[in-house]
N, C-alpha and C. Protein backbone atom coordinates (compact mmCIF):
# COMPACT_ATOMS: atom_id res chain seq x y z
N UNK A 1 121.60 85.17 189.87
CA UNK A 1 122.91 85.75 189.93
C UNK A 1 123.50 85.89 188.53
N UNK A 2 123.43 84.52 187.83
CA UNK A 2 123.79 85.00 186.65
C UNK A 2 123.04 85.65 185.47
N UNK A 3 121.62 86.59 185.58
CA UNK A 3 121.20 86.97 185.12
C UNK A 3 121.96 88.62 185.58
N UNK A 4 122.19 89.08 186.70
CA UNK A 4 122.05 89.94 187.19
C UNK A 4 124.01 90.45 186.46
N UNK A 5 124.57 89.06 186.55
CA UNK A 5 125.93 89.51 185.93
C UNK A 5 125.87 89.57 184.30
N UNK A 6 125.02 88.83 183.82
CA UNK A 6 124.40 89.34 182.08
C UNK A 6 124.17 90.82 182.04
N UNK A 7 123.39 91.09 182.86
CA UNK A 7 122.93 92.32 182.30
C UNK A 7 123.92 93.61 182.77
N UNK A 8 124.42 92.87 184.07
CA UNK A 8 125.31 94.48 184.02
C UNK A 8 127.04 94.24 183.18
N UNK A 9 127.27 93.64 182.56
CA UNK A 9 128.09 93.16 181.50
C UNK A 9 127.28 94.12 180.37
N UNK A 10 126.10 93.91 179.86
CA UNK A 10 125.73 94.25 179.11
C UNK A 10 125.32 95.77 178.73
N UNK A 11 125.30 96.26 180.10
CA UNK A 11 125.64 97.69 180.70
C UNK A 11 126.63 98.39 180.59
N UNK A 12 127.43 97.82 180.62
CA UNK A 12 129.04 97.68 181.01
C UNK A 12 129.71 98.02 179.46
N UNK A 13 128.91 96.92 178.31
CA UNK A 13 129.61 97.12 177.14
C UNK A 13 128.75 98.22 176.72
N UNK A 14 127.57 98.30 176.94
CA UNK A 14 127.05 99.39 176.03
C UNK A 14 127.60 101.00 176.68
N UNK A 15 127.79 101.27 177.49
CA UNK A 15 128.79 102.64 178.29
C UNK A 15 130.39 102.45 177.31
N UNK A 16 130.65 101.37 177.61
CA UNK A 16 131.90 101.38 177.00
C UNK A 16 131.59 101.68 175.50
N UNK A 17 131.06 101.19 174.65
CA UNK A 17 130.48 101.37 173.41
C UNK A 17 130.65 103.18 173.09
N UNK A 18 129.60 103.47 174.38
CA UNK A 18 129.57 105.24 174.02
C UNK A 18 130.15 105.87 174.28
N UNK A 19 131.07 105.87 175.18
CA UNK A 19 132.57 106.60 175.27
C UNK A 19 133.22 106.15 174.25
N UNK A 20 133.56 105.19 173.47
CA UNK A 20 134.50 105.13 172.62
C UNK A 20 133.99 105.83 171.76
N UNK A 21 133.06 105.84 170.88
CA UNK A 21 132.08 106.10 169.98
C UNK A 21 131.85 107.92 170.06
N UNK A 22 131.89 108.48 171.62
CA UNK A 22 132.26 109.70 171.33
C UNK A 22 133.61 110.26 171.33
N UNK A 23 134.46 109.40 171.76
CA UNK A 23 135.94 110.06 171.78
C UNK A 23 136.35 109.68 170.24
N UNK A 24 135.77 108.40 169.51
CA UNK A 24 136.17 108.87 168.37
C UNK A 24 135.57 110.03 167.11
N UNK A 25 134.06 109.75 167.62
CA UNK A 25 133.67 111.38 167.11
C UNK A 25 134.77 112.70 167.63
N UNK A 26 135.12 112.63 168.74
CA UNK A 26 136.07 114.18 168.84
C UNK A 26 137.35 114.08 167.64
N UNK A 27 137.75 112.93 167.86
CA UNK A 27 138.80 112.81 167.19
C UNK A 27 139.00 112.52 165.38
N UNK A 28 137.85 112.46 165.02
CA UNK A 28 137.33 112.79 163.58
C UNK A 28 137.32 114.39 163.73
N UNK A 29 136.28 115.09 164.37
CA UNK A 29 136.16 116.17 164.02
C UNK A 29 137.78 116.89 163.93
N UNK A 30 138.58 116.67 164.67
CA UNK A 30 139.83 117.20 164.86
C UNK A 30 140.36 117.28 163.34
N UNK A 31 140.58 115.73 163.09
CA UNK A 31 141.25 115.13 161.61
C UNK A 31 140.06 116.42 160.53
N UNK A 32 139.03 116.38 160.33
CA UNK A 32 138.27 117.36 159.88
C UNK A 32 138.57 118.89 159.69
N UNK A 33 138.97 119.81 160.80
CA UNK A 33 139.45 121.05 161.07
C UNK A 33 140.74 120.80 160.70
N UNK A 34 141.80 119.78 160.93
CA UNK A 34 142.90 119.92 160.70
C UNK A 34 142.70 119.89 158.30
N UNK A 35 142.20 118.58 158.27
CA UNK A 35 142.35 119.00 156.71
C UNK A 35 141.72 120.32 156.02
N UNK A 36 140.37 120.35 156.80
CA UNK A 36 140.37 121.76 155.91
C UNK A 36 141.14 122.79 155.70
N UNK A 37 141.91 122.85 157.21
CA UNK A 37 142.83 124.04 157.48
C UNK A 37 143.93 124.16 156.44
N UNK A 38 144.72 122.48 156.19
CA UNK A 38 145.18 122.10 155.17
C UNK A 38 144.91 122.37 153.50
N UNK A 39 143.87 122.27 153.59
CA UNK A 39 143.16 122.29 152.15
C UNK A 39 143.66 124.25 151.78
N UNK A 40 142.80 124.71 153.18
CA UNK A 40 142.90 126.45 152.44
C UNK A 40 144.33 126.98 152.40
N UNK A 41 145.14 125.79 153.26
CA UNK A 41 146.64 126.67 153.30
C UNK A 41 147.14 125.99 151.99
N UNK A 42 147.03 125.39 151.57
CA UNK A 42 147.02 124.40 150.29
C UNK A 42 146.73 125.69 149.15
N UNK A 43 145.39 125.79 148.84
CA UNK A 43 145.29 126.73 147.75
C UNK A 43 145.96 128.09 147.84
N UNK A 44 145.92 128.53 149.55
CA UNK A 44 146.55 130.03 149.55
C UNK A 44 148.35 129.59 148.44
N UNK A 45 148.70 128.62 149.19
CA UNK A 45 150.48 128.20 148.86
C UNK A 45 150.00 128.41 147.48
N UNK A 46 149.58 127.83 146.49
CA UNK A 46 149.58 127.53 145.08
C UNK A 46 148.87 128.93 144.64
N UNK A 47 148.18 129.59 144.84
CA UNK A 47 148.09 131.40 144.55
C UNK A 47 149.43 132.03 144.51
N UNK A 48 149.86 132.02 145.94
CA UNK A 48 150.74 132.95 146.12
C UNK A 48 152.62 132.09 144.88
N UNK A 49 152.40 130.81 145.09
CA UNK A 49 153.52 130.09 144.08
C UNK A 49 153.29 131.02 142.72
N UNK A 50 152.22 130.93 142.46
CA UNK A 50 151.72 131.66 140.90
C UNK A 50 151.93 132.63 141.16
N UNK A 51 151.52 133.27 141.65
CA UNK A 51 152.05 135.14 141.55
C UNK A 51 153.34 135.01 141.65
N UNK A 52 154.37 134.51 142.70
CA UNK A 52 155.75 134.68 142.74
C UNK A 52 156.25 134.62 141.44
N UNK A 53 155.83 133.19 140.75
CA UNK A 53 156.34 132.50 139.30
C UNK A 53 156.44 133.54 138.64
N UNK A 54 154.67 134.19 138.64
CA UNK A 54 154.38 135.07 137.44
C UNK A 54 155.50 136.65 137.57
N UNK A 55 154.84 137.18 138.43
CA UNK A 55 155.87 138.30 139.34
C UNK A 55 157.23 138.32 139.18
N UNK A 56 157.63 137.67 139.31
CA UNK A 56 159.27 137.66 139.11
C UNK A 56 160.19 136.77 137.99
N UNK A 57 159.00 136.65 137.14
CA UNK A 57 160.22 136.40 135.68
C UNK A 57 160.59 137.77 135.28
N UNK A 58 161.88 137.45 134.82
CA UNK A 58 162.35 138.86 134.32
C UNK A 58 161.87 139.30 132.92
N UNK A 59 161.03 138.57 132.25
CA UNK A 59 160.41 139.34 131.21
C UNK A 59 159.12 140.53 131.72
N UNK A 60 158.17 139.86 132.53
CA UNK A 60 157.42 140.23 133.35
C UNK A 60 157.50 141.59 133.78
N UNK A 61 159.03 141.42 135.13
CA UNK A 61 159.46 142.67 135.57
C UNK A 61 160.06 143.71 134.90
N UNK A 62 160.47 143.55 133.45
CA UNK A 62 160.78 144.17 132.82
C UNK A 62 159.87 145.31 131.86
N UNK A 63 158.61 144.42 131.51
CA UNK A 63 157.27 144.85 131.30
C UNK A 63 156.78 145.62 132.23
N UNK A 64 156.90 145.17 133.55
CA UNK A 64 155.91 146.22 134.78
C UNK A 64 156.86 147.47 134.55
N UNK A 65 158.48 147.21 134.91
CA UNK A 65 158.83 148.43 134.57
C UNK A 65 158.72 149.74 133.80
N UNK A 66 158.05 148.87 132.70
CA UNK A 66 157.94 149.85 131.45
C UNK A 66 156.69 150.51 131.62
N UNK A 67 155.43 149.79 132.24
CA UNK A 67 154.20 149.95 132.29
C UNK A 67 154.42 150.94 132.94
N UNK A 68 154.71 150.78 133.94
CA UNK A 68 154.53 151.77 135.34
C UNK A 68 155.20 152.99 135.97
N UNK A 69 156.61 152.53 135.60
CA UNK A 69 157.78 153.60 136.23
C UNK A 69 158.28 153.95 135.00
N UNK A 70 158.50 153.72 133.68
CA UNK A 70 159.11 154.26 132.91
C UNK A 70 160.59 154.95 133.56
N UNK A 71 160.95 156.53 133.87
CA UNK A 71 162.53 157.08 134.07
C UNK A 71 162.26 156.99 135.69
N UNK A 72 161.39 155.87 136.41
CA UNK A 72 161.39 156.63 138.09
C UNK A 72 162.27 155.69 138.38
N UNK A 73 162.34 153.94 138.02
CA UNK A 73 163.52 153.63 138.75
C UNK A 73 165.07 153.69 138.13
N UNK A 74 166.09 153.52 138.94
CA UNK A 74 167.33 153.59 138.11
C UNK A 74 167.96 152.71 138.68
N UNK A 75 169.49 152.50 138.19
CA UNK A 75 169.60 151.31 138.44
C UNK A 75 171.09 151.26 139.45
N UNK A 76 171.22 151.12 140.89
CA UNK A 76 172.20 151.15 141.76
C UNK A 76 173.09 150.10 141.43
N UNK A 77 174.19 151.09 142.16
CA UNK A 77 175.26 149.41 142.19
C UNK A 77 175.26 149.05 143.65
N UNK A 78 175.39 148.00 143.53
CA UNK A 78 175.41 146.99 144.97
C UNK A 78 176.28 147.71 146.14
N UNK A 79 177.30 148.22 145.94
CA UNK A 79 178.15 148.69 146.86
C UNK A 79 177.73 150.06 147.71
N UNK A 80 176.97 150.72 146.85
CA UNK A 80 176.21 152.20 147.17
C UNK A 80 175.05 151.65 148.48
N UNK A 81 174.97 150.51 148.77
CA UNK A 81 173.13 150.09 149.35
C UNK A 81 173.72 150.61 150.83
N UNK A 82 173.42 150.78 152.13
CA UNK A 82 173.67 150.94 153.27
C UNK A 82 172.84 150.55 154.06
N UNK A 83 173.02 150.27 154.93
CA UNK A 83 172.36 149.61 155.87
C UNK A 83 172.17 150.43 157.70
N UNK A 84 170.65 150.84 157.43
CA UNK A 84 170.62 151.53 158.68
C UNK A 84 169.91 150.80 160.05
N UNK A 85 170.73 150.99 161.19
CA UNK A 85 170.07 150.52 161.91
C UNK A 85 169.92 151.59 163.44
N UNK A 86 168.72 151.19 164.32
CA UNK A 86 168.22 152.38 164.72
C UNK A 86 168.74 151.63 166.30
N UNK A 87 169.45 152.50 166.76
CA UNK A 87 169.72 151.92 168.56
C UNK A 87 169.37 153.33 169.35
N UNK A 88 168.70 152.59 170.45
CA UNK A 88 168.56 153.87 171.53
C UNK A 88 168.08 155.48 170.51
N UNK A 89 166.85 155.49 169.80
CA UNK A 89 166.59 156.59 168.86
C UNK A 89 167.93 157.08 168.02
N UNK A 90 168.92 156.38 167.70
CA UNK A 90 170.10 156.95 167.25
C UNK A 90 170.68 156.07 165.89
N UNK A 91 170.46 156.79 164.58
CA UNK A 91 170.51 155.98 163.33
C UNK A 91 172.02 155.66 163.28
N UNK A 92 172.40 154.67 163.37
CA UNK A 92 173.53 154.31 162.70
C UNK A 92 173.62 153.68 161.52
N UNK A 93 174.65 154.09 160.37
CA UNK A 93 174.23 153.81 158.87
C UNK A 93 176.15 152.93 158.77
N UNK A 94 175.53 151.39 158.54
CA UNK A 94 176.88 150.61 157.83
C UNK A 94 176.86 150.15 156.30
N UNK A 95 178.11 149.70 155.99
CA UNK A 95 178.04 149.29 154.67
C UNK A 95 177.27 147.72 154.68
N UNK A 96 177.02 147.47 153.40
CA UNK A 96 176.24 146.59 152.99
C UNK A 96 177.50 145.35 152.92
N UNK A 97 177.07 143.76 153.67
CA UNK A 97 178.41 143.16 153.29
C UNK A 97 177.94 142.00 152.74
N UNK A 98 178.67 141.90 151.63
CA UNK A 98 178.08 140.73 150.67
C UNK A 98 179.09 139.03 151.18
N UNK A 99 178.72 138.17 150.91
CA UNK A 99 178.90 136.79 150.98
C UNK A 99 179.27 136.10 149.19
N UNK A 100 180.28 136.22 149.68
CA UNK A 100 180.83 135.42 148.20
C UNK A 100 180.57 134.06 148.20
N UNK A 101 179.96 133.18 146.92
CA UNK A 101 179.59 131.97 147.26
C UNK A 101 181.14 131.30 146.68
């Protein structure tokens, strides 16, 4: 009898053993997909930080201007901007309303 309760004890732990042993394999692989996913959204963020940085200093934009558009852009005043919005196929055009800080 007490051989028969040794061994299925011993049954008992080794099942238990391999369910744990694969639920923590799932749960690695998870932690796995999750950092890589991390990692590439990681480098995309720090690309796109650099271009913004680079892109929008105003020495920069001042340079592209020159490069590129020379007399095409000009320069609006804020109050001229309008704002269109489209209901039922039908453009309605309002003024632009600014927020004073």
């Amino acid at each position: 009898m007490k051989k028969l309760l040794v061994v299925s004890l011993i049954i008992f732990l080794i099942l238990f053993t391999a369910v744990i042993k694969n639920s923590t394999k799932k749960i690695d692989d998870k932690i796995f997909i999750v950092n890589e996913n991390l990692r590439i959204l990681g480098q995309e963020f720090e690309d796109v930080k650099l271009e913004f940085e680079y892109l929008s200093s105003s020495e920069k934009l001042v340079s592209f201007h020159d490069l590129y558009f020379e007399n095409e852009l000009k320069q609006k005043n804020i109050q001229e901007i309008n704002i269109i919005k489209k209901k039922k196929n039908k453009l309605n055009f309002g003024q632009l309303k600014l927020i004073d800080d």
